[in-house]
C-alpha atoms as a PDB file:
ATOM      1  CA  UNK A   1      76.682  51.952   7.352  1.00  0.00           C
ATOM      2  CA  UNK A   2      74.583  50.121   4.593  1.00  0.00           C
ATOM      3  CA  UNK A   3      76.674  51.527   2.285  1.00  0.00           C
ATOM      4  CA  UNK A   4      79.783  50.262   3.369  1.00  0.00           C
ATOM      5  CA  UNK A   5      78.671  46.673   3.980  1.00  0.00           C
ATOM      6  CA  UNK A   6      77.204  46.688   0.108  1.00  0.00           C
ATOM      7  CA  UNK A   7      80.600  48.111  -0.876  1.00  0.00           C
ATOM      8  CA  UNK A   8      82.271  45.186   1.785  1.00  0.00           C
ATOM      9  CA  UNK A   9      79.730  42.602   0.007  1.00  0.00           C
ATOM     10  CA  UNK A  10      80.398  43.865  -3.818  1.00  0.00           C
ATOM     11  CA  UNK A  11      84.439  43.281  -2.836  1.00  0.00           C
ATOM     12  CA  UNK A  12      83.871  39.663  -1.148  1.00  0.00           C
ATOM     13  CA  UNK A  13      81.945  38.790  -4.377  1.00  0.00           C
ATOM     14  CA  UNK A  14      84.423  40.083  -6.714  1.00  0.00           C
ATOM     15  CA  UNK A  15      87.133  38.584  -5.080  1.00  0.00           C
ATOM     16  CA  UNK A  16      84.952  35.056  -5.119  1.00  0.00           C
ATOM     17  CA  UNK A  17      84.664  35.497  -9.166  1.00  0.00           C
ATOM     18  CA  UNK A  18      88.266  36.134  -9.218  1.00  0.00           C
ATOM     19  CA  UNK A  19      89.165  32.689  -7.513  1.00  0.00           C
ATOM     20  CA  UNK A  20      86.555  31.324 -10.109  1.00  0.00           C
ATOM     21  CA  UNK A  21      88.059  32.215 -13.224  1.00  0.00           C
ATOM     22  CA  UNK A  22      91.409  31.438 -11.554  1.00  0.00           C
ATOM     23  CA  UNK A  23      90.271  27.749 -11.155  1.00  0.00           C
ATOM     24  CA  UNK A  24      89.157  27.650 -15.140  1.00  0.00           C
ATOM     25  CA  UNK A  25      92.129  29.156 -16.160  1.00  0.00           C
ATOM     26  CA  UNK A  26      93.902  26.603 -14.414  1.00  0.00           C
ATOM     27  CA  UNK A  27      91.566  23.963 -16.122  1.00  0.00           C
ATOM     28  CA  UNK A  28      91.834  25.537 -19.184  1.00  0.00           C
ATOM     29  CA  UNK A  29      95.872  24.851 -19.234  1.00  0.00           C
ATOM     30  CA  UNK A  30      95.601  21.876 -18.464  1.00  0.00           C
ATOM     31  CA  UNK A  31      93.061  21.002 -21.104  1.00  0.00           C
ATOM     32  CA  UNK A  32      95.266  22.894 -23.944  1.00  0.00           C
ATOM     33  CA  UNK A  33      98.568  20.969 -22.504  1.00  0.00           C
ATOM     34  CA  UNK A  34      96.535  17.667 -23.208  1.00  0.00           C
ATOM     35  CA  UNK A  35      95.331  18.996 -26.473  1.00  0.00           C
ATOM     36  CA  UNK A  36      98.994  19.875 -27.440  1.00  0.00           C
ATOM     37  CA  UNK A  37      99.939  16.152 -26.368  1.00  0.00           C
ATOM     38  CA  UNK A  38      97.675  14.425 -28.398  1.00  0.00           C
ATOM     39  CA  UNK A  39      98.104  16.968 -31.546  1.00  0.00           C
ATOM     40  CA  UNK A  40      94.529  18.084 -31.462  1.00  0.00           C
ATOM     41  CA  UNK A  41      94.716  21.394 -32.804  1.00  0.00           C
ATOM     42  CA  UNK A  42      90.664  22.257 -32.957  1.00  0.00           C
ATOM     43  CA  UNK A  43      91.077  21.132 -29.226  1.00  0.00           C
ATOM     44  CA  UNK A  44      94.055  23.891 -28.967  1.00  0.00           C
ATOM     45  CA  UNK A  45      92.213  26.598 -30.245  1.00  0.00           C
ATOM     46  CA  UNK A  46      89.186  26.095 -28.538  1.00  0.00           C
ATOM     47  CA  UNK A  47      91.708  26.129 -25.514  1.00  0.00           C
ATOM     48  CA  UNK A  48      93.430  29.273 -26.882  1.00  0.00           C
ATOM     49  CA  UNK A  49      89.568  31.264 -26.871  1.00  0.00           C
ATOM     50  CA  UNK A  50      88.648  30.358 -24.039  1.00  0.00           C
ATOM     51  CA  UNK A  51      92.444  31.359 -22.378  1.00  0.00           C
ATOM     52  CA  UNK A  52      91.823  34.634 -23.726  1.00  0.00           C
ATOM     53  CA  UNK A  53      88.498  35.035 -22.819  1.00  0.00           C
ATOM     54  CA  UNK A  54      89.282  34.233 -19.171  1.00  0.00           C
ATOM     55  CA  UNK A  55      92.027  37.151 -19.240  1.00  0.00           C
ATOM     56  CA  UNK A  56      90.093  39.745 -20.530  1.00  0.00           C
ATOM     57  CA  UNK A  57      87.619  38.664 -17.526  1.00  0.00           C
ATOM     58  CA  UNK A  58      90.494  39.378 -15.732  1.00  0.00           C
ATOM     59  CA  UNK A  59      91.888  41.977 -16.904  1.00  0.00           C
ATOM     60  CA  UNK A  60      88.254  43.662 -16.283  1.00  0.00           C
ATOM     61  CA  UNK A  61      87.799  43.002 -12.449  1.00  0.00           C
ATOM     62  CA  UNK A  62      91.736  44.392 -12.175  1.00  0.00           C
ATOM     63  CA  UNK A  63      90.577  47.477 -13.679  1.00  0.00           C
ATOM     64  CA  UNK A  64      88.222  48.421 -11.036  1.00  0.00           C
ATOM     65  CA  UNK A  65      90.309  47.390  -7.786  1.00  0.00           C
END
């Protein structure tokens, strides 16, 4: 029974870091589409690392479900 409520626990959190990175990435868009209006291109490629950062987070959790 302990078992299954860490496993239940471990999900709930994973789930929770999910929506997380979810909110940044949305963040993150909307940071580079500003950057991309104004023509700041060290903006845009800060925006770009981070973007791909954020999907190999993803890419990660997806791996274990």
């Amino acid at each position: 029974m302990k078992q299954m409520i860490k496993i239940i626990r471990k999900v709930d959190i994973e789930k929770q870091y999910e929506h997380v990175l979810r909110l940044e990435l949305d963040y993150e868009l909307a940071s580079l589409y500003s950057a991309m209006q104004g023509n700041d291109e060290k903006e845009m490629e800060k925006c770009k690392k981070r973007l791909k950062e954020i999907q190999d987070e993803l890419d990660g959790l997806h791996a274990y479900v």
